[in-house]
Protein backbone atom coordinates (compact mmCIF):
# COMPACT_ATOMS: atom_id res chain seq x y z
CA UNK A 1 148.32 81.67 137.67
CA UNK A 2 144.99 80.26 138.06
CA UNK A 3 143.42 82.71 140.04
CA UNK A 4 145.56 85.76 137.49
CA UNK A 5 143.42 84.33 134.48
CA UNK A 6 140.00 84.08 136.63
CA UNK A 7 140.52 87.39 137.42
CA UNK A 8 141.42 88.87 134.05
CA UNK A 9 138.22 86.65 132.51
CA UNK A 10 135.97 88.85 135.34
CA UNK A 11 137.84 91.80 134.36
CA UNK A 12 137.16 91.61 130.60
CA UNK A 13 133.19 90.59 131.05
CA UNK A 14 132.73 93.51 133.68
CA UNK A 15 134.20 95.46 130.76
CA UNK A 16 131.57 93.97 128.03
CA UNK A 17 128.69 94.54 129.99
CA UNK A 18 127.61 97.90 129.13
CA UNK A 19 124.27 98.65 127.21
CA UNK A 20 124.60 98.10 123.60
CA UNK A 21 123.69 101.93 122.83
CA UNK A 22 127.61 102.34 123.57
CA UNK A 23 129.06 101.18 120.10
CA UNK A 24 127.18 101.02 117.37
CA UNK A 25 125.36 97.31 116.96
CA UNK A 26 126.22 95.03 113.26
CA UNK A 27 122.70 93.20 111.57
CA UNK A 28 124.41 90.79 110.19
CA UNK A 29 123.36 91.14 105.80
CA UNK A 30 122.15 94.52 106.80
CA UNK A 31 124.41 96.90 108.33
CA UNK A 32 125.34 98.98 111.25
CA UNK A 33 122.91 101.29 113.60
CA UNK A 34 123.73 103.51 116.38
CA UNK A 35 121.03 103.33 119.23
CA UNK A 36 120.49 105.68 122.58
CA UNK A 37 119.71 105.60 125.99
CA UNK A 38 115.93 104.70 126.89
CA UNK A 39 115.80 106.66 130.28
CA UNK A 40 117.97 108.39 132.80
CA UNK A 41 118.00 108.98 136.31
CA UNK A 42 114.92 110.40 136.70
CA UNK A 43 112.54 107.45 135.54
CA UNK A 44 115.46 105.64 138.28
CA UNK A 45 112.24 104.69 141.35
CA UNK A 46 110.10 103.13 138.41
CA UNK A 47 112.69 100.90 136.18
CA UNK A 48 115.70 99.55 138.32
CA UNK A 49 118.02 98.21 135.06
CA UNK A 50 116.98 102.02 133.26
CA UNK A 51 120.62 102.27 132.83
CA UNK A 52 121.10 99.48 130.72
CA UNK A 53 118.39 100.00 128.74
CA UNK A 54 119.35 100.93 124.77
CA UNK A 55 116.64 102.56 122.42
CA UNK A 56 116.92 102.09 118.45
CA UNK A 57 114.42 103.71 116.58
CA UNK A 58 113.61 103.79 112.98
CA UNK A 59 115.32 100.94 111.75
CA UNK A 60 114.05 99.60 108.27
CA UNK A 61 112.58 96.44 107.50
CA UNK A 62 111.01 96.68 104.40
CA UNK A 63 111.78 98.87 101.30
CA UNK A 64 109.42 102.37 100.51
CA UNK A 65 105.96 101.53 99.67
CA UNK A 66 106.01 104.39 97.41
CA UNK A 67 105.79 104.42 93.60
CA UNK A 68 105.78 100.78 92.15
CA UNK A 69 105.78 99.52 95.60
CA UNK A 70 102.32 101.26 96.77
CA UNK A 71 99.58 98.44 97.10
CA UNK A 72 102.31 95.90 96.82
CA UNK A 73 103.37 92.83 99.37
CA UNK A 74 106.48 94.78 101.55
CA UNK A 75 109.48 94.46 99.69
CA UNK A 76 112.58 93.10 100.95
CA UNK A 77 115.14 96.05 102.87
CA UNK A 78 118.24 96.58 100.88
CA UNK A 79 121.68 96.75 103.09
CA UNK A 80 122.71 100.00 104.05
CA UNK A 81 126.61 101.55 103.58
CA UNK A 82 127.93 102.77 107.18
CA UNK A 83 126.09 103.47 109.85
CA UNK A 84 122.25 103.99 110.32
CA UNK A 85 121.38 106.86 112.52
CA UNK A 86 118.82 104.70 115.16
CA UNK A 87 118.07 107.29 117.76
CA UNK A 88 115.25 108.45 117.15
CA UNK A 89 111.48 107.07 115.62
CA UNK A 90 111.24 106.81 111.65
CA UNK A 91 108.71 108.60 110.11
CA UNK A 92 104.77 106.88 110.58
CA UNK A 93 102.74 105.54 107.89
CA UNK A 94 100.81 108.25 105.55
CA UNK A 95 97.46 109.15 107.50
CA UNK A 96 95.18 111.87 107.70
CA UNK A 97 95.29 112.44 111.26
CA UNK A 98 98.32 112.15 113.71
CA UNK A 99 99.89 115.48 111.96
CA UNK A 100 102.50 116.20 114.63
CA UNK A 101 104.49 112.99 113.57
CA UNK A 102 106.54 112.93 110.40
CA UNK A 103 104.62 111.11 107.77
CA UNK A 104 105.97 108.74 104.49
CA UNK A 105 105.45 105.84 102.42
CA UNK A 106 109.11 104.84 103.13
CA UNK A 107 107.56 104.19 106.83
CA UNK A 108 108.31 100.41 107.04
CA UNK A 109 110.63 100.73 110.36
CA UNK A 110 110.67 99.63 113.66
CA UNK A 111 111.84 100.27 116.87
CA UNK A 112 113.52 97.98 119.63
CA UNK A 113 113.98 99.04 123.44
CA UNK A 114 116.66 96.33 124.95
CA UNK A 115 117.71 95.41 128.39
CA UNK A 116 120.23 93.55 127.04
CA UNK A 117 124.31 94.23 127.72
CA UNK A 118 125.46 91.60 125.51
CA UNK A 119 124.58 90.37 122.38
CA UNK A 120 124.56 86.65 123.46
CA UNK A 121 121.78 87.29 126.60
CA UNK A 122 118.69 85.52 124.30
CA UNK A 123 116.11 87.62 126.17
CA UNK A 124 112.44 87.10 125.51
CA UNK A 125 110.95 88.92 122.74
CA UNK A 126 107.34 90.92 122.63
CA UNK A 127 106.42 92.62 119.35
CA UNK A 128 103.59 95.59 119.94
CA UNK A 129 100.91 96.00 117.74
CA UNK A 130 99.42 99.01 117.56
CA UNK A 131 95.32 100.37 117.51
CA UNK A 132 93.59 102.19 114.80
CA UNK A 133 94.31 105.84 114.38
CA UNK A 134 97.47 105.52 116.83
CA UNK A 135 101.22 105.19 116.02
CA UNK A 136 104.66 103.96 117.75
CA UNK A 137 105.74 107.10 118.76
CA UNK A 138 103.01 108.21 121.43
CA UNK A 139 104.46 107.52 125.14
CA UNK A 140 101.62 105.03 125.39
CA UNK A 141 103.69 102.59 123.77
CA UNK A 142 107.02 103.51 125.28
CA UNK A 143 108.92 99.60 125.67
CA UNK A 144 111.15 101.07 127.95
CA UNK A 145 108.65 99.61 130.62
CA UNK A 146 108.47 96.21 129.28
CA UNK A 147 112.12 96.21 128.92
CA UNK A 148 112.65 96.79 131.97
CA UNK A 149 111.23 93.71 132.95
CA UNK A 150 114.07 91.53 131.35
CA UNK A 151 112.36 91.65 127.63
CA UNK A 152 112.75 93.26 124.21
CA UNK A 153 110.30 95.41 123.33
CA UNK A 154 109.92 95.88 119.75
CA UNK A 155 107.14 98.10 117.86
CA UNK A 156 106.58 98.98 114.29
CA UNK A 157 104.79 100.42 111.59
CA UNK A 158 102.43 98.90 109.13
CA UNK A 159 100.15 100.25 106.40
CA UNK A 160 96.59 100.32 106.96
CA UNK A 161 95.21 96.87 107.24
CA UNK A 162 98.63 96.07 106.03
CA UNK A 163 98.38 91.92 107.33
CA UNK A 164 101.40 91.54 104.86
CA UNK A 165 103.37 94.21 106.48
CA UNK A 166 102.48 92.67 109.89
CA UNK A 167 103.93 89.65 109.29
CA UNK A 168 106.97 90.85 107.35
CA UNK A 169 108.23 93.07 110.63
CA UNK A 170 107.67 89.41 112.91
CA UNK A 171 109.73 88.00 110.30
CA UNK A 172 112.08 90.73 110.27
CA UNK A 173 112.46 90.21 113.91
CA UNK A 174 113.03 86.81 113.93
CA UNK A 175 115.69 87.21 111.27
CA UNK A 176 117.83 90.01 113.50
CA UNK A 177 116.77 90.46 117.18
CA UNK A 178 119.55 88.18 118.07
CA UNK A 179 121.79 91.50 117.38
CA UNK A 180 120.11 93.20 120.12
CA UNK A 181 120.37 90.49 122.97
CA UNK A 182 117.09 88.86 121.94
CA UNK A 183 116.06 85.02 121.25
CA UNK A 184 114.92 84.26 117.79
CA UNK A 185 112.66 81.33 118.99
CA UNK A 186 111.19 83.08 121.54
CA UNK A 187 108.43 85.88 120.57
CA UNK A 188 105.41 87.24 122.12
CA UNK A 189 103.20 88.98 119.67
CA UNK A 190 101.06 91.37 121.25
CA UNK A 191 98.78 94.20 120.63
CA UNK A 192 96.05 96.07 121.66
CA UNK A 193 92.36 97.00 119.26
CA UNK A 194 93.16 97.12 115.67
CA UNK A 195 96.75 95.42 117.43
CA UNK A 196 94.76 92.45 118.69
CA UNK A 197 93.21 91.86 115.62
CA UNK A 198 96.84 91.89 113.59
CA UNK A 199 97.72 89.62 116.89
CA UNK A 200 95.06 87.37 115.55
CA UNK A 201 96.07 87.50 112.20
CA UNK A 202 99.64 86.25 112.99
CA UNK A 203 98.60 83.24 115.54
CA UNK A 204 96.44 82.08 112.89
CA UNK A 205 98.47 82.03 109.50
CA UNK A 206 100.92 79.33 108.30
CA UNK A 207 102.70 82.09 107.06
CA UNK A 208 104.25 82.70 110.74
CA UNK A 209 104.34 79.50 111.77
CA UNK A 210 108.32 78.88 112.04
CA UNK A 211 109.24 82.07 113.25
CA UNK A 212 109.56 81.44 116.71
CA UNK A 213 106.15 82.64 118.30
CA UNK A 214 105.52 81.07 121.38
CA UNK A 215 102.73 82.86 123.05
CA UNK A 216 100.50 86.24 121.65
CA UNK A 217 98.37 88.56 123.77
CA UNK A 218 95.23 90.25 122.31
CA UNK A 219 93.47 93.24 124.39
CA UNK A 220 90.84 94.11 123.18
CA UNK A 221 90.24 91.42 122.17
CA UNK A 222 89.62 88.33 120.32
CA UNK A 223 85.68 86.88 120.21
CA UNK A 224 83.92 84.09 119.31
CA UNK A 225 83.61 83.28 115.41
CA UNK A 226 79.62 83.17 115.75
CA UNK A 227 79.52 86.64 117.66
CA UNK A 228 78.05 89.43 115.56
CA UNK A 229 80.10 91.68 117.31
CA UNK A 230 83.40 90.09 115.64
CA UNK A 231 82.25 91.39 112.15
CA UNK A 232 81.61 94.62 114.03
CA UNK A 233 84.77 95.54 115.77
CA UNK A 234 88.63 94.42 116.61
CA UNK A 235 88.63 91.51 114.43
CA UNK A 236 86.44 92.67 111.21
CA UNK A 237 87.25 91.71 107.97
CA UNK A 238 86.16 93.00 104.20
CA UNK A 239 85.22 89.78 101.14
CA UNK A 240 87.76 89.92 98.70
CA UNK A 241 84.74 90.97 96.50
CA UNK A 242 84.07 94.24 98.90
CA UNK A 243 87.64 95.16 98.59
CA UNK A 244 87.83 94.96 95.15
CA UNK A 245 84.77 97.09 94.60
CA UNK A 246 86.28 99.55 97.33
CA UNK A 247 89.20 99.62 95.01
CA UNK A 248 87.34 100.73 92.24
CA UNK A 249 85.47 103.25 94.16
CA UNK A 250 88.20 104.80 95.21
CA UNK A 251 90.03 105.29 91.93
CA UNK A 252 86.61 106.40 90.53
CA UNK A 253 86.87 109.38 93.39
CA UNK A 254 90.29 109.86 92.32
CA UNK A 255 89.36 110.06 88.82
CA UNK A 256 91.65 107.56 87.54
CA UNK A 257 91.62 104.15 85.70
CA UNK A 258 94.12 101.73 86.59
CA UNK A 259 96.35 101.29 89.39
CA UNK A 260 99.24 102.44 87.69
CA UNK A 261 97.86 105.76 87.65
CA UNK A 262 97.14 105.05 91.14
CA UNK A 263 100.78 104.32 91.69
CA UNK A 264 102.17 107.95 89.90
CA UNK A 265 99.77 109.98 92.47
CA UNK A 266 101.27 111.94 94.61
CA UNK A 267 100.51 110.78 98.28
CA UNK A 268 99.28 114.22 99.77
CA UNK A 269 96.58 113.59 96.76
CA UNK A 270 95.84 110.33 97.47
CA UNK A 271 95.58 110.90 101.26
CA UNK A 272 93.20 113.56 100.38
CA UNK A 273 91.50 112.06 97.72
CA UNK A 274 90.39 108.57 100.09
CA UNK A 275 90.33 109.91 103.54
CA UNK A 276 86.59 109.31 103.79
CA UNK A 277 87.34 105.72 103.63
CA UNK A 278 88.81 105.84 106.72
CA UNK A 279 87.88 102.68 108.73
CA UNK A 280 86.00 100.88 106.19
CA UNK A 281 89.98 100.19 105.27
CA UNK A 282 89.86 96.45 106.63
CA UNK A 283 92.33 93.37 106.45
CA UNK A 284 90.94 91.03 103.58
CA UNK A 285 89.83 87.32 103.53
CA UNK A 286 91.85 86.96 100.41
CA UNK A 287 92.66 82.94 101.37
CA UNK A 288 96.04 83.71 101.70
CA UNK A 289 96.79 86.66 104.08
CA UNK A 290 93.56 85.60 105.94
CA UNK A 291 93.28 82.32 104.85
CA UNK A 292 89.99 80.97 105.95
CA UNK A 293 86.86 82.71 107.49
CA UNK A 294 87.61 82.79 111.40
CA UNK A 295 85.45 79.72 112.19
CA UNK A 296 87.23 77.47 109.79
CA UNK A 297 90.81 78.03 111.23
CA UNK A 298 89.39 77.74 115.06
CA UNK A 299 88.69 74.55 113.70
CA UNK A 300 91.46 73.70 112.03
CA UNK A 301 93.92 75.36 114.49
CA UNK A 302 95.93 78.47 114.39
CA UNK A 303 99.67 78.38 112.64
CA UNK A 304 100.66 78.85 115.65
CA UNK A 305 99.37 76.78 118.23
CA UNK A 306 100.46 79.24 121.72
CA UNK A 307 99.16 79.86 124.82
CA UNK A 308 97.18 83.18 124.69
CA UNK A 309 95.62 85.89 126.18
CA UNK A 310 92.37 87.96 125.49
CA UNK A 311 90.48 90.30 127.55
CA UNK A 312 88.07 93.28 127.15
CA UNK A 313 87.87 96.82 129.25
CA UNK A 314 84.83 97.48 131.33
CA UNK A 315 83.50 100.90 129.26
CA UNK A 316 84.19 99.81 125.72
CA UNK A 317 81.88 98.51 122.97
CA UNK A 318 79.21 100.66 123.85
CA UNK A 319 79.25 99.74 127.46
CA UNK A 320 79.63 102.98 129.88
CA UNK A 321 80.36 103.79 133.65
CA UNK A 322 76.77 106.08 133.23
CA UNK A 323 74.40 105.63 130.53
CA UNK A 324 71.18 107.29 130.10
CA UNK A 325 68.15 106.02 129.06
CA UNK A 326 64.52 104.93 129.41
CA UNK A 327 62.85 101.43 130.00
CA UNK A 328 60.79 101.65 126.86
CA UNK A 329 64.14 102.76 124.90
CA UNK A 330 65.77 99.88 126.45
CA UNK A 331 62.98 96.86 125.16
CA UNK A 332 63.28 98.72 121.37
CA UNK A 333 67.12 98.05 121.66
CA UNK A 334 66.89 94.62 122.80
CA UNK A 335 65.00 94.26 120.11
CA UNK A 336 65.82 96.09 117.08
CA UNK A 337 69.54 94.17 118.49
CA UNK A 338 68.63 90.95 119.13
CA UNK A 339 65.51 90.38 116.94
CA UNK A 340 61.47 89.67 118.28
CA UNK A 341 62.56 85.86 118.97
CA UNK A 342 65.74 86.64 121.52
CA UNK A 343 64.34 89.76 123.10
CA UNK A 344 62.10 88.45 125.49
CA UNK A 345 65.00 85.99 126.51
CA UNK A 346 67.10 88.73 127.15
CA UNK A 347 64.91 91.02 128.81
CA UNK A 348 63.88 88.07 131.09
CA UNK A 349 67.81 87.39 132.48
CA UNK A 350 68.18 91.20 132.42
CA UNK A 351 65.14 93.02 133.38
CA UNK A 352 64.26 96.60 134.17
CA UNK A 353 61.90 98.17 136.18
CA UNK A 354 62.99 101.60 135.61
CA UNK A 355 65.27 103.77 133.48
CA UNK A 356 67.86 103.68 136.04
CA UNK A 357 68.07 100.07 136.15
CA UNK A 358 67.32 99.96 131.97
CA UNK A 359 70.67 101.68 131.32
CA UNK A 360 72.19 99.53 134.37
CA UNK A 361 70.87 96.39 132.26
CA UNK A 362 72.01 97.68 128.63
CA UNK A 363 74.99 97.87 129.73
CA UNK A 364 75.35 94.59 131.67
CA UNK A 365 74.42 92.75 128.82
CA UNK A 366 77.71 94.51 126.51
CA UNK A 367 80.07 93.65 129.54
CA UNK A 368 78.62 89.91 129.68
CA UNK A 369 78.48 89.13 125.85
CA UNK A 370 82.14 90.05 125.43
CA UNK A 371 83.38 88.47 127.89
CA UNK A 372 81.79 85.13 127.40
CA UNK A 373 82.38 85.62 123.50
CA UNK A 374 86.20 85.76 124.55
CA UNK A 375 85.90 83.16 126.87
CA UNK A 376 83.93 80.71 124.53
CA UNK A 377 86.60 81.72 121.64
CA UNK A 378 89.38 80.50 124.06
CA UNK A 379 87.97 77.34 124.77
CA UNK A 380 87.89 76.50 121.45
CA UNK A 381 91.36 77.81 120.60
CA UNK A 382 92.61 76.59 123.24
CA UNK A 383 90.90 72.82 122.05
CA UNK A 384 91.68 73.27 118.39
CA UNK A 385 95.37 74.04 119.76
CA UNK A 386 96.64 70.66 121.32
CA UNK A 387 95.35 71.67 124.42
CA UNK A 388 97.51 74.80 124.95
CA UNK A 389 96.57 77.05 128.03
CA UNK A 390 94.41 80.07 127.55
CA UNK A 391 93.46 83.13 129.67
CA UNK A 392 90.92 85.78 129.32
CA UNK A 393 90.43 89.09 131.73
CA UNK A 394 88.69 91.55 132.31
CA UNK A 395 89.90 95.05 133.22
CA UNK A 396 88.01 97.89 135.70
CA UNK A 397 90.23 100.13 137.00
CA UNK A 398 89.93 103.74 136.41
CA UNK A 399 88.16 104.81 133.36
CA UNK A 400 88.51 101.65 131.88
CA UNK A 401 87.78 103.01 128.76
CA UNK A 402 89.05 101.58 125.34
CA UNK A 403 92.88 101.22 125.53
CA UNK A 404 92.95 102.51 128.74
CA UNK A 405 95.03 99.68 130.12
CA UNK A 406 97.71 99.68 127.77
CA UNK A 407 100.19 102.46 129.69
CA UNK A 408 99.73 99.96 133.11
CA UNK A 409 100.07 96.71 131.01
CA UNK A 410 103.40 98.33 129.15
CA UNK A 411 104.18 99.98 133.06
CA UNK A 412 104.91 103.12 131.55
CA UNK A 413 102.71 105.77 133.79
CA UNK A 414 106.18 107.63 134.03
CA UNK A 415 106.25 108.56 130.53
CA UNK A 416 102.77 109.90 130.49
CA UNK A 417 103.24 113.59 131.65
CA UNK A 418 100.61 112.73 134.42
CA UNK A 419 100.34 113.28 138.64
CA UNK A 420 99.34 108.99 138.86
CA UNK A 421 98.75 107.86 142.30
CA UNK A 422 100.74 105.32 144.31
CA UNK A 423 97.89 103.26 143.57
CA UNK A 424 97.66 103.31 140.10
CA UNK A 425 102.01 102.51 140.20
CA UNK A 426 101.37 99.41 142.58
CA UNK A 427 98.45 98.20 140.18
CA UNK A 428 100.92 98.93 136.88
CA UNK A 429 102.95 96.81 138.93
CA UNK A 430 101.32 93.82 139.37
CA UNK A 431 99.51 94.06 136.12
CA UNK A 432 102.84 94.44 134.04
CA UNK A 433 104.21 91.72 135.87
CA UNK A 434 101.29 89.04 134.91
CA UNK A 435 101.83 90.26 131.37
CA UNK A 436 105.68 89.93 131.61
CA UNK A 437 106.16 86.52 133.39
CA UNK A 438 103.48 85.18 130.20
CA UNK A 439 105.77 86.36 127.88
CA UNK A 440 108.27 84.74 129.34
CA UNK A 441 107.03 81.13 130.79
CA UNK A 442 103.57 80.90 129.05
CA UNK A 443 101.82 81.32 132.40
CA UNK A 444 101.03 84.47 134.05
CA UNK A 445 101.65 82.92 137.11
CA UNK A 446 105.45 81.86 136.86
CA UNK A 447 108.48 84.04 136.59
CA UNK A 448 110.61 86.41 138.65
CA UNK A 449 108.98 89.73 137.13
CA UNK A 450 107.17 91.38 140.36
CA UNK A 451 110.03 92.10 142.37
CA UNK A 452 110.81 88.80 142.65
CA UNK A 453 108.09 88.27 144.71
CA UNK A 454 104.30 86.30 144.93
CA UNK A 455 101.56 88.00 142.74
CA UNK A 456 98.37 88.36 144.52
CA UNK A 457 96.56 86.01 142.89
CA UNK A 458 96.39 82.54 140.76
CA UNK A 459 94.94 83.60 137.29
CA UNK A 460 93.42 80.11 136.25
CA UNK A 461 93.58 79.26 132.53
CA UNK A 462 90.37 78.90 130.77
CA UNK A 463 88.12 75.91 130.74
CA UNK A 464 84.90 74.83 129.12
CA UNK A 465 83.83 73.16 132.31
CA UNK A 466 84.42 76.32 134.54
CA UNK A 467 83.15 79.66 134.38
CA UNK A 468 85.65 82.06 135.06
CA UNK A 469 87.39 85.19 133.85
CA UNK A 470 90.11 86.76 135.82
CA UNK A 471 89.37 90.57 137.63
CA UNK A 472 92.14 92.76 136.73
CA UNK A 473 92.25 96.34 138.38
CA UNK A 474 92.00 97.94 141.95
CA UNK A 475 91.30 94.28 142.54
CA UNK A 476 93.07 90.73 141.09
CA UNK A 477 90.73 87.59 141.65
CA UNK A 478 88.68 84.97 139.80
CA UNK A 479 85.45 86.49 138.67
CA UNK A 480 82.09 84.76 137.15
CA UNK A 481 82.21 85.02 133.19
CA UNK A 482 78.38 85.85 133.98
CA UNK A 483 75.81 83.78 135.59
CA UNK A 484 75.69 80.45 134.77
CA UNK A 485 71.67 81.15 133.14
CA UNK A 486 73.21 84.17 131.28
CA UNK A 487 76.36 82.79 129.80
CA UNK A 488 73.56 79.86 128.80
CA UNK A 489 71.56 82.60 126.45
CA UNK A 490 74.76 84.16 125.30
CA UNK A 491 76.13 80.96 123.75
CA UNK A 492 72.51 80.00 122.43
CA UNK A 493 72.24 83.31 120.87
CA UNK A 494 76.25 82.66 119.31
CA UNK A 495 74.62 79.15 118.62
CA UNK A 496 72.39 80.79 115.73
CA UNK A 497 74.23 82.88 114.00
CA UNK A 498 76.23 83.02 111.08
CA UNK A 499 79.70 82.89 111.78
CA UNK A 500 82.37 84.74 110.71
């Protein structure tokens, strides 16, 4: 009798475990929504579980920003009669590029790729980020990868610098990934450019802080308070004064008068009407989205007090495999950059004695100040966080252009429509898998995510007291931050400036 029941209790779980795109999956307060299937057979040498894994796309998690709602705080989604169509993307937030996705103010959705074959699994949770002028339905941020790995992989939309919206669709999560297989108290945020910075903005804010974040990934990266470059790039931020007088600038171009009349424009004419703006568009220090300039919450500490990862690309920030330029070109950078009392410092550590060796040197000096302004901002998170383990990188492979990492980090080359090389699979690999067991454990090191087998290398966590940034690429090892003299100058330089 025993052994009847054991077998009928095997019986009925073999018969649960199919991937939850099979019957349509309850949000408990929401409503019903009917997902897909991520892959098929052909994606079959790349992800092993591809058959399991269930895409939902579109799903709401704030109401339209439209109407009374434009320029508001996201407004809470209201349930939904019947079932939600999920399988495919919801349409993007209004922007004047990316024309070949469908575009709306109602774009407060999200979209969750899920290994999971039963509700009750509690898999790890990562929620993507996206960069500037980029959206969640490009195959560069296909989850599927990620998923594949044994972890949810949830993207979204959000307006632009939209810090609100960001932290609404982490709540959101929180609130119902348990639906799809997924642990409430167990959330990666990560995200890459523009992404890293709205990474940042959640790790710092009280506003996240019990909603089950336990670790956050920025590429591209996160910098040092007292670097100029953080008022420059990822991590920029306008005064509440500046917005406001953007504000009125723009309404003046729209020739209107209040923001209700703002508020009755159509959005094709407001689209028009402000797409010069463009980028100046920045997240605000308002002192309650962003709280606190950067250098006052490093030393308070961060919401959320998580292990972390930051990193930069080789050829970004005005760095470049092959730059041209002349010797005398090079001393008026250093110091129309740096100023006539850090120049000479500078050109000393990083001299020139002709233009091929002046562009060599310009570009040397880029690579080495973000890295040790990520590596200096880590020690200092990592102090101002109990103590928590941090880890910065630094990426080389390829191109290694701005964002170029992201398809090997999110191991989805497949989905790219491009010829890669074995090589480029084995290093999307191993580089997925560092990024995978973090998200799980908190340490790149630990996990079961590369084939259940040894990565090639320790990647040491950050310290004050050792100069190191881990080599990720053709090759994985322990790298100098810079020379011990240069990362010296660096931090001097950071040393006089006003921080951000």
């Amino acid at each position: 009798m025993l052994a009847l029941l054991a077998t009928l209790a095997m019986s009925l779980a073999g018969a649960g475990a199919e991937p939850l795109y099979k019957s349509p999956v309850t949000i408990p307060g929401l409503g019903a929504v009917q997902g897909t299937a991520a892959l098929n057979a052909t994606v079959g040498a790349h992800v092993a579980n591809w058959k399991n894994i269930s895409f939902f796309g579109g799903i709401p998690f704030g109401a339209d920003t439209s109407g009374s709602n434009r320029w508001r705080d996201p407004q809470p989604i209201e349930p939904w009669n019947g079932t939600l169509n999920a399988t495919a993307f919801g349409p993007i937030c209004p922007t004047s590029n990316l024309a070949d996705y469908e575009q709306s103010e109602d774009c407060l959705n999200l979209n969750i790729w899920t290994p999971a074959t039963s509700v009750d699994e509690k898999l790890p949770v990562a929620i993507w980020s996206y960069g500037a002028g980029t959206a969640p339905p490009q195959t560069t941020y296909n989850g599927a990868g990620v998923a594949g790995k044994g972890i949810i992989f949830v993207s979204y939309n959000y307006r632009n610098g939209g810090v609100l919206d960001q932290y609404a669709a982490v709540k959101w999560v929180h609130e119902n990934i348990a639906a799809f297989g997924g642990d409430p108290d167990h959330i990666s945020i990560i995200g890459q450019s523009f992404g890293s910075a709205a990474t940042y903005h959640i790790v710092n804010s009280e506003m996240t802080a019990d909603l089950g974040i336990v670790n956050a990934i920025s590429e591209s990266g996160v910098r040092s308070p007292s670097d100029p470059n953080t008022g420059v790039y990822e991590c920029s931020y306008s005064t509440l004064a500046e917005a406001e007088a953007m504000s009125t600038e723009m309404l003046g171009a729209l020739n209107l008068s209040t923001i209700a009349e703002g508020r009755a424009l159509d959005t094709e004419t407001l689209l028009k009407g402000t797409s010069s703006y463009g980028l100046e568009i920045k997240p605000v220090l308002d002192n309650y989205a962003i709280p606190s300039k950067y250098i006052k919450t490093l030393a308070k500490g961060a919401g959320n007090k998580v292990p972390y990862i930051t990193g930069n690309n080789a050829n970004e920030d005005g760095a470049s495999a092959t730059v041209s330029t002349t010797v005398e070109a090079y001393k008026s950078s250093l110091n129309s950059t740096y100023g006539s009392k850090w120049a000479p410092r500078f050109l000393k550590l990083y001299p020139a004695a002709n233009d091929t060796q002046a562009g060599e040197q310009e570009d040397l000096i880029v690579r080495d100040i973000f890295r040790v302004s990520s590596w200096q901002y880590m020690n200092g998170f990592s102090n101002s966080a109990d103590h928590v383990d941090t880890f910065t990188y630094y990426w080389n492979y390829g191109s290694a252009a701005h964002a170029s990492e992201i398809v090997y980090v999110l191991g989805n080359l497949w989905a790219q429509g491009e010829n890669y090389t074995e090589e480029a699979y084995h290093i999307s690999n191993v580089l997925s898998s560092y990024w995978a067991n973090f998200m799980k454990t908190g340490s790149p090191n630990i996990g079961d995510s590369y084939n259940n087998g040894t990565l090639p290398a320790i990647w040491e966590a950050n310290s004050p007291s050792q100069n190191h940034t881990f080599l990720i690429g053709a090759e994985f090892a322990t790298m100098e931050t810079a020379t011990a003299e240069r990362v010296q100058l660096i931090l001097d330089y950071f040393a006089a400036q006003t921080p951000y």
